[in-house]
C-alpha atoms as a PDB file:
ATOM      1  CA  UNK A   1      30.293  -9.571 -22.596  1.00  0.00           C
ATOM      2  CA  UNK A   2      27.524 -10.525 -24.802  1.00  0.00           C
ATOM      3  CA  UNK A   3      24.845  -9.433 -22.002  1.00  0.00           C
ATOM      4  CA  UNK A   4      26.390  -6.021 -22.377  1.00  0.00           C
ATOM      5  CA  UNK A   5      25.547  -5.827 -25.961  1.00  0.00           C
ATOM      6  CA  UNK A   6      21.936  -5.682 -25.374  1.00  0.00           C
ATOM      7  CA  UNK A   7      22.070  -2.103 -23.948  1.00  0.00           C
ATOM      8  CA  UNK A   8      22.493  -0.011 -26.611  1.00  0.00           C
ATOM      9  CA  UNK A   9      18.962  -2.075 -28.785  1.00  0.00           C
ATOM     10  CA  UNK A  10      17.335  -1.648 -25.303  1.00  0.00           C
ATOM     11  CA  UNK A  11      17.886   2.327 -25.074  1.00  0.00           C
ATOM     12  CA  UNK A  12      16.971   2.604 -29.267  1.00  0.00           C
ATOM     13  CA  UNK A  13      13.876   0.394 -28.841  1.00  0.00           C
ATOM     14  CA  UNK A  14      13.085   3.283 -25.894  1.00  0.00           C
ATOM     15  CA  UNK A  15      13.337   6.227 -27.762  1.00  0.00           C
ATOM     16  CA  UNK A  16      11.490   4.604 -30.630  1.00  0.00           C
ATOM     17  CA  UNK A  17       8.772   3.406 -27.873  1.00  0.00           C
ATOM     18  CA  UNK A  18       8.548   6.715 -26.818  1.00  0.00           C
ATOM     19  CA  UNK A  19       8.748   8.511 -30.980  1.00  0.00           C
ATOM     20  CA  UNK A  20       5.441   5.917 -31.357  1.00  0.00           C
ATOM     21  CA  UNK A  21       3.872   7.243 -28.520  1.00  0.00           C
ATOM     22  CA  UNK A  22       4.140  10.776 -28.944  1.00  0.00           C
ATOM     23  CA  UNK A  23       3.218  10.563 -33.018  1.00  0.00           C
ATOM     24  CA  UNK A  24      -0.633   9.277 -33.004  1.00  0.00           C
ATOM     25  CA  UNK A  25      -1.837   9.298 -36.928  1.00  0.00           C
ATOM     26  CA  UNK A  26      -4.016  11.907 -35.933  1.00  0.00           C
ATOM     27  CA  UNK A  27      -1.874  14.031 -34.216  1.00  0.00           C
ATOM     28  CA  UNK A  28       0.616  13.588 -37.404  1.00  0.00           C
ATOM     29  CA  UNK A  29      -1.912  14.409 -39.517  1.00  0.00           C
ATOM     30  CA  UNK A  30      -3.061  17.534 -37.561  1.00  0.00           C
ATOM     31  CA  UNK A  31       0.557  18.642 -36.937  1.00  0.00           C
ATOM     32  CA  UNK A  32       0.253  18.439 -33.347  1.00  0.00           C
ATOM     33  CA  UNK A  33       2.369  15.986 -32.808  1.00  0.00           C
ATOM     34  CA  UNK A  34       6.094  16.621 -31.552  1.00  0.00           C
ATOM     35  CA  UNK A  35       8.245  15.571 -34.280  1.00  0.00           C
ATOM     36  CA  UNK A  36      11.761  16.084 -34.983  1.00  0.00           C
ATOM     37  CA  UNK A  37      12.058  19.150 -32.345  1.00  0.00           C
ATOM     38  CA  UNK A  38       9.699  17.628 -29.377  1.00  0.00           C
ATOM     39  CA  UNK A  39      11.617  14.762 -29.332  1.00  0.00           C
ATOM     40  CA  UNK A  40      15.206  16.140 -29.777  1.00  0.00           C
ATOM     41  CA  UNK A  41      13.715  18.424 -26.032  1.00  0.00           C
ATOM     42  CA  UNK A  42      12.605  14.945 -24.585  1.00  0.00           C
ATOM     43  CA  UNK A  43      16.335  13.458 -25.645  1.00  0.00           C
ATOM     44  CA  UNK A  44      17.141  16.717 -23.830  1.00  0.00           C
ATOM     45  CA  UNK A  45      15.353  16.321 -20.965  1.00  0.00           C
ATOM     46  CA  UNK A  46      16.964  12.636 -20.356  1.00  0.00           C
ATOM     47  CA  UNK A  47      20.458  14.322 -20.572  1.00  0.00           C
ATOM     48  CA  UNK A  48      19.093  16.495 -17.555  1.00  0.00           C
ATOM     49  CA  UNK A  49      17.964  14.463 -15.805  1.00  0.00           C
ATOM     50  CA  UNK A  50      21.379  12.157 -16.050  1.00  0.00           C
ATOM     51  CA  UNK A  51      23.224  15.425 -14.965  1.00  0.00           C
ATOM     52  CA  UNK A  52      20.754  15.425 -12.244  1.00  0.00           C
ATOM     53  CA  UNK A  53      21.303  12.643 -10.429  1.00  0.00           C
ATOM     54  CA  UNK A  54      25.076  13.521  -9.066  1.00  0.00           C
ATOM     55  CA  UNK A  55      26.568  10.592 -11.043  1.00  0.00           C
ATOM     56  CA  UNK A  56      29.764  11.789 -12.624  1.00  0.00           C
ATOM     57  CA  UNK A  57      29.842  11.619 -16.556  1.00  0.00           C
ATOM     58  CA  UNK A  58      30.836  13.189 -19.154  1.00  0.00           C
ATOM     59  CA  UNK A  59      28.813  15.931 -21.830  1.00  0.00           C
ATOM     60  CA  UNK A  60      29.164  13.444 -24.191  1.00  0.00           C
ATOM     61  CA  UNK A  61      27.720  10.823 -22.141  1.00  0.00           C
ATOM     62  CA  UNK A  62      24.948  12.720 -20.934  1.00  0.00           C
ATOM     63  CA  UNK A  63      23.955  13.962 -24.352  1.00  0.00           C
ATOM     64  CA  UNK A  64      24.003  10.611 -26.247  1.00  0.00           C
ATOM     65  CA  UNK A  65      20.239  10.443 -26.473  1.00  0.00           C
ATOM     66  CA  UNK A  66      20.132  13.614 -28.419  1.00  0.00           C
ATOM     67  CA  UNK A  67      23.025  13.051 -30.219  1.00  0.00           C
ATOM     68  CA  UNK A  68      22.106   9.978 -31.391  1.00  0.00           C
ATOM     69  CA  UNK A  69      18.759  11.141 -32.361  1.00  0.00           C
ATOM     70  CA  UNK A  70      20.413  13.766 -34.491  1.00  0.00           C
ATOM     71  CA  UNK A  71      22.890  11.770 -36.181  1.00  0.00           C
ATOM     72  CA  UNK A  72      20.055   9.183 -37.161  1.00  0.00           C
ATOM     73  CA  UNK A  73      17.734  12.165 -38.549  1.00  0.00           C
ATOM     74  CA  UNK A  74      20.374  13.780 -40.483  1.00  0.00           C
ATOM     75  CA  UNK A  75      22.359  10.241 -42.015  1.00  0.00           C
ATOM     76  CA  UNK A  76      18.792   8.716 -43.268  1.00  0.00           C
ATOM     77  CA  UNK A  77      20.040   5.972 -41.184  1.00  0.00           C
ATOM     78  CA  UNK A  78      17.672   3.820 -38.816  1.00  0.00           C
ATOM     79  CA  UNK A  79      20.549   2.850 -36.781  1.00  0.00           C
ATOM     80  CA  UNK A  80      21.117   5.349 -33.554  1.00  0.00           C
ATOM     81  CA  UNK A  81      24.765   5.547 -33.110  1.00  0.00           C
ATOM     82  CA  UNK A  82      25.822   6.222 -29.554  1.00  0.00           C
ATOM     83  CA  UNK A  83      29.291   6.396 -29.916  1.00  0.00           C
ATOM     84  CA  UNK A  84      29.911   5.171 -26.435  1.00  0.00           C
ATOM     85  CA  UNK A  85      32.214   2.383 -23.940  1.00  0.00           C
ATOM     86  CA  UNK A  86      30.694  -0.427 -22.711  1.00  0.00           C
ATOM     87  CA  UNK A  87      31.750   0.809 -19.140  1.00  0.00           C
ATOM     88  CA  UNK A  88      29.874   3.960 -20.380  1.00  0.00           C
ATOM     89  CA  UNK A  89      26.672   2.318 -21.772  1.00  0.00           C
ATOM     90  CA  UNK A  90      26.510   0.136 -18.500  1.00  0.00           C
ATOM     91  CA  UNK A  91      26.509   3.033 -16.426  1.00  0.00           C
ATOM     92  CA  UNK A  92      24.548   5.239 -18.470  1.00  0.00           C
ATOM     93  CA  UNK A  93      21.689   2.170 -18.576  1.00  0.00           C
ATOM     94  CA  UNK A  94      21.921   1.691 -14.492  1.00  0.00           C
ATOM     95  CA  UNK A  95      20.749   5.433 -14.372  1.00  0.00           C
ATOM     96  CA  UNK A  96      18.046   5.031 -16.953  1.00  0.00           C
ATOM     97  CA  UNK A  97      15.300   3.595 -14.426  1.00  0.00           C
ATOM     98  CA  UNK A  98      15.750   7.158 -12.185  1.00  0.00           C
ATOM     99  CA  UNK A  99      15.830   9.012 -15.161  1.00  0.00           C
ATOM    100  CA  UNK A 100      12.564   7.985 -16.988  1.00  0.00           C
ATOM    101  CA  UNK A 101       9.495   7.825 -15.053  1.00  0.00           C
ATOM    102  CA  UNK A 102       7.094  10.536 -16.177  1.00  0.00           C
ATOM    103  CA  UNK A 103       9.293  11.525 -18.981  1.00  0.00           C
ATOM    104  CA  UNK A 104       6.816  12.804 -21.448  1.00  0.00           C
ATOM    105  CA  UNK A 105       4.378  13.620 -19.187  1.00  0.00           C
ATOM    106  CA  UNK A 106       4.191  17.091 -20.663  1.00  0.00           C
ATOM    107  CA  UNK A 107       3.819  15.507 -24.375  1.00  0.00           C
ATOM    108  CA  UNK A 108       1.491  13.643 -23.353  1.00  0.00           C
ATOM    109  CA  UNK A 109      -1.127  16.255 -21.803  1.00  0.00           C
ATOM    110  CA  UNK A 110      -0.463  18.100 -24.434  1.00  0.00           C
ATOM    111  CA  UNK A 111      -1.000  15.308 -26.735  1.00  0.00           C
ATOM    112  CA  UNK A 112      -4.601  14.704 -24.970  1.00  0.00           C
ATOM    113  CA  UNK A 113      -5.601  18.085 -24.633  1.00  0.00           C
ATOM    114  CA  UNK A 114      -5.848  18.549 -28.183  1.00  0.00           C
ATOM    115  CA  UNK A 115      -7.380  14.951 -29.068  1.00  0.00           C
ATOM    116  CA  UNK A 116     -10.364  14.306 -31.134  1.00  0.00           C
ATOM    117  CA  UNK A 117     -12.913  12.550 -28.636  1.00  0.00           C
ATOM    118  CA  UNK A 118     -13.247   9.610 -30.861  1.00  0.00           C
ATOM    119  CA  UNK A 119      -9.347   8.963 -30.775  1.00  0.00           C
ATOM    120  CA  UNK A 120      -7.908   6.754 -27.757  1.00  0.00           C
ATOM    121  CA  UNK A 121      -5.902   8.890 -25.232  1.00  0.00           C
ATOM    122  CA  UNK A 122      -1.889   9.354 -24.917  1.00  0.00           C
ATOM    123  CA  UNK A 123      -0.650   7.167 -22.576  1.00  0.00           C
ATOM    124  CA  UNK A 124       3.245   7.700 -21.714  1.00  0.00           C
ATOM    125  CA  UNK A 125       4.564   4.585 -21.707  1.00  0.00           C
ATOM    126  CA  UNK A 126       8.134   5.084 -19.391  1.00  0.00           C
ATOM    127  CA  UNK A 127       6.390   2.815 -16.749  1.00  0.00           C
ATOM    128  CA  UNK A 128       6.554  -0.270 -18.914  1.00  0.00           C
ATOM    129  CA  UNK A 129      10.239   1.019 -20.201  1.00  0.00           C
ATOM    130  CA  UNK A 130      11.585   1.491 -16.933  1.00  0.00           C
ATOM    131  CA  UNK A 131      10.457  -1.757 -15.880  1.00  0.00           C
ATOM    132  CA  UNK A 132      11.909  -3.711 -19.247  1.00  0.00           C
ATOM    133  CA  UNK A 133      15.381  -1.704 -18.063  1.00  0.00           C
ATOM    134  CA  UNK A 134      14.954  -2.718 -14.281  1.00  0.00           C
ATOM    135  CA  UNK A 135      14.655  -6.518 -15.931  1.00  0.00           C
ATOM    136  CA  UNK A 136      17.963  -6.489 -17.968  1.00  0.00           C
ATOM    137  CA  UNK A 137      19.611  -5.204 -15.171  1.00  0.00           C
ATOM    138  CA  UNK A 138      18.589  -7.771 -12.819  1.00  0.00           C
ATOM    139  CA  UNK A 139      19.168 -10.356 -15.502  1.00  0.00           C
ATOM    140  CA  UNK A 140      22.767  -8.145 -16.520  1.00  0.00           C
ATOM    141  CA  UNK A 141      23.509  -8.704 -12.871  1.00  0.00           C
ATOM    142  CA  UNK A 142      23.272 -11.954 -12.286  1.00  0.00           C
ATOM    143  CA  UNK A 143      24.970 -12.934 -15.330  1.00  0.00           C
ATOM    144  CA  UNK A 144      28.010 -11.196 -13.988  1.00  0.00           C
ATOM    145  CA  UNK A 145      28.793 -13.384 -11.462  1.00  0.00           C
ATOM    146  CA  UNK A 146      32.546 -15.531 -11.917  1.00  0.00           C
ATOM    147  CA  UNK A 147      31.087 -19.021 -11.402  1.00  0.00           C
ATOM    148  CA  UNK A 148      27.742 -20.424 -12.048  1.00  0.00           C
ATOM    149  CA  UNK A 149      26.350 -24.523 -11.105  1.00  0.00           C
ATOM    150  CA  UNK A 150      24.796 -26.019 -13.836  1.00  0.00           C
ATOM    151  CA  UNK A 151      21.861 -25.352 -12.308  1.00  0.00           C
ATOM    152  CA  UNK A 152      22.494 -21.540 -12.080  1.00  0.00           C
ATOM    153  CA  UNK A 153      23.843 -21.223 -15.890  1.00  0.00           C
ATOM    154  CA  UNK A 154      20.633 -23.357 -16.208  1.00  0.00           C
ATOM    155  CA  UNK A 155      18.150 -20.833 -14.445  1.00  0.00           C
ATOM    156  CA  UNK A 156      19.978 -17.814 -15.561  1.00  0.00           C
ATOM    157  CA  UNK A 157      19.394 -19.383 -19.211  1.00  0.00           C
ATOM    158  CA  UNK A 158      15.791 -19.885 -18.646  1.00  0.00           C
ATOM    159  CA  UNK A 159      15.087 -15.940 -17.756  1.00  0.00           C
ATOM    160  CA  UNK A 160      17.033 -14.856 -20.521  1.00  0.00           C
ATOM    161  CA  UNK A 161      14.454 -16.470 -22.078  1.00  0.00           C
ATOM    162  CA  UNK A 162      11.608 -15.066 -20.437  1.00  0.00           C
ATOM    163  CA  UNK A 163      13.296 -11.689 -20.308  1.00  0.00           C
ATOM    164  CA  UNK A 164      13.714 -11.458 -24.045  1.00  0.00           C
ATOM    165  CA  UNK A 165      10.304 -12.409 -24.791  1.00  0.00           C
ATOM    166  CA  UNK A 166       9.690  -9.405 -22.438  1.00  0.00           C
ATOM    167  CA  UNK A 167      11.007  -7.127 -24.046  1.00  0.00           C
ATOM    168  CA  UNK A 168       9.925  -8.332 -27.530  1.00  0.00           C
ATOM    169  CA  UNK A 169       6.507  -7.394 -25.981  1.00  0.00           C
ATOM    170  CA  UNK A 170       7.564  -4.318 -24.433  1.00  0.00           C
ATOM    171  CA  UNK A 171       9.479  -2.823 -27.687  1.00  0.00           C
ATOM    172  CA  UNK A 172       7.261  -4.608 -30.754  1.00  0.00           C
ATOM    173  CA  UNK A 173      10.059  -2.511 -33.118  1.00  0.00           C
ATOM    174  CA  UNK A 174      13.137  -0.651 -33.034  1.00  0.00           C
ATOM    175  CA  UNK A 175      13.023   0.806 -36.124  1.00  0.00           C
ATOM    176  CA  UNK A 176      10.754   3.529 -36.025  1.00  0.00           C
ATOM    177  CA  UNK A 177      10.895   7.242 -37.867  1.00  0.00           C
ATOM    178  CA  UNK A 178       9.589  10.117 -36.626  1.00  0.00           C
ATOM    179  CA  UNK A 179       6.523  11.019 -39.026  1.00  0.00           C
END
């Protein structure tokens, strides 16, 4: 299903949301940003808190944020490969939204803490991702329903519409490096 396919770019466009966050040019440039190791511990974190939440899955499953993040890093390769089902992405995404919220809170203090007074503060942004994943899956939902009216299929087109000018907002790239 096509609507599954948008999963995977959702979850990268995350952890790049998160990698632009967490990597102010000033905090690059003073080496307090997290880099490579901060963020593998926040991909970390997200496995934990999967595990957490008493939803069977696998190691692998659970661990797909940091492996992913790893496999980029050491390939050169922008693409995060994840390696996993769609049954597995779909319920890996439906867990996202309980997983998230506050996840770099600790980066962020951090982060602010140590800024230079002229410099805008750290702001985690999970709220805004957690709401962009809440969206699809509303949007996912509906759209996996057996029959539609014209003026469902009609509707349901419309907030695809909406929802991926959403998200164009939410995530502005997908591509990002860490510095």
């Amino acid at each position: 299903m096509v609507a599954l396919g948008i999963m995977p770019h959702i979850m990268a466009s995350a952890l790049n949301k998160y990698i632009e966050h967490l990597h102010p040019p000033w905090a690059v440039v003073s080496k307090i940003a997290p880099g490579f190791a901060g963020m593998m511990s926040v991909c970390n974190r997200i496995g934990r808190r999967i595990r957490s939440t008493g939803v069977r899955m696998s190691d692998f499953v659970c661990e797909s944020f940091a492996r992913a993040l790893a496999g980029r890093e050491s390939h050169g390769h922008w693409t995060l490969k994840w390696g996993l089902t769609g049954s597995e992405f779909e319920k890996l995404f439906g867990l996202l939204p309980f997983c998230l919220q506050d996840l770099v809170a600790e980066e962020v203090a951090m982060l602010n803490n140590s800024r230079p007074g002229d410099e805008p503060v750290v702001t985690d942004p999970s709220s805004d991702i957690v709401l962009a994943v809440g969206k699809v899956l509303t949007w996912f939902g509906e759209a996996k329903a057996e029959y539609f009216t014209q003026s469902e299929a009609d509707s349901l087109h419309e907030i695809g519409l909406q929802l991926m000018q959403f998200i164009s907002e939410v995530f502005p790239s997908r591509n990002v490096c860490i510095p």
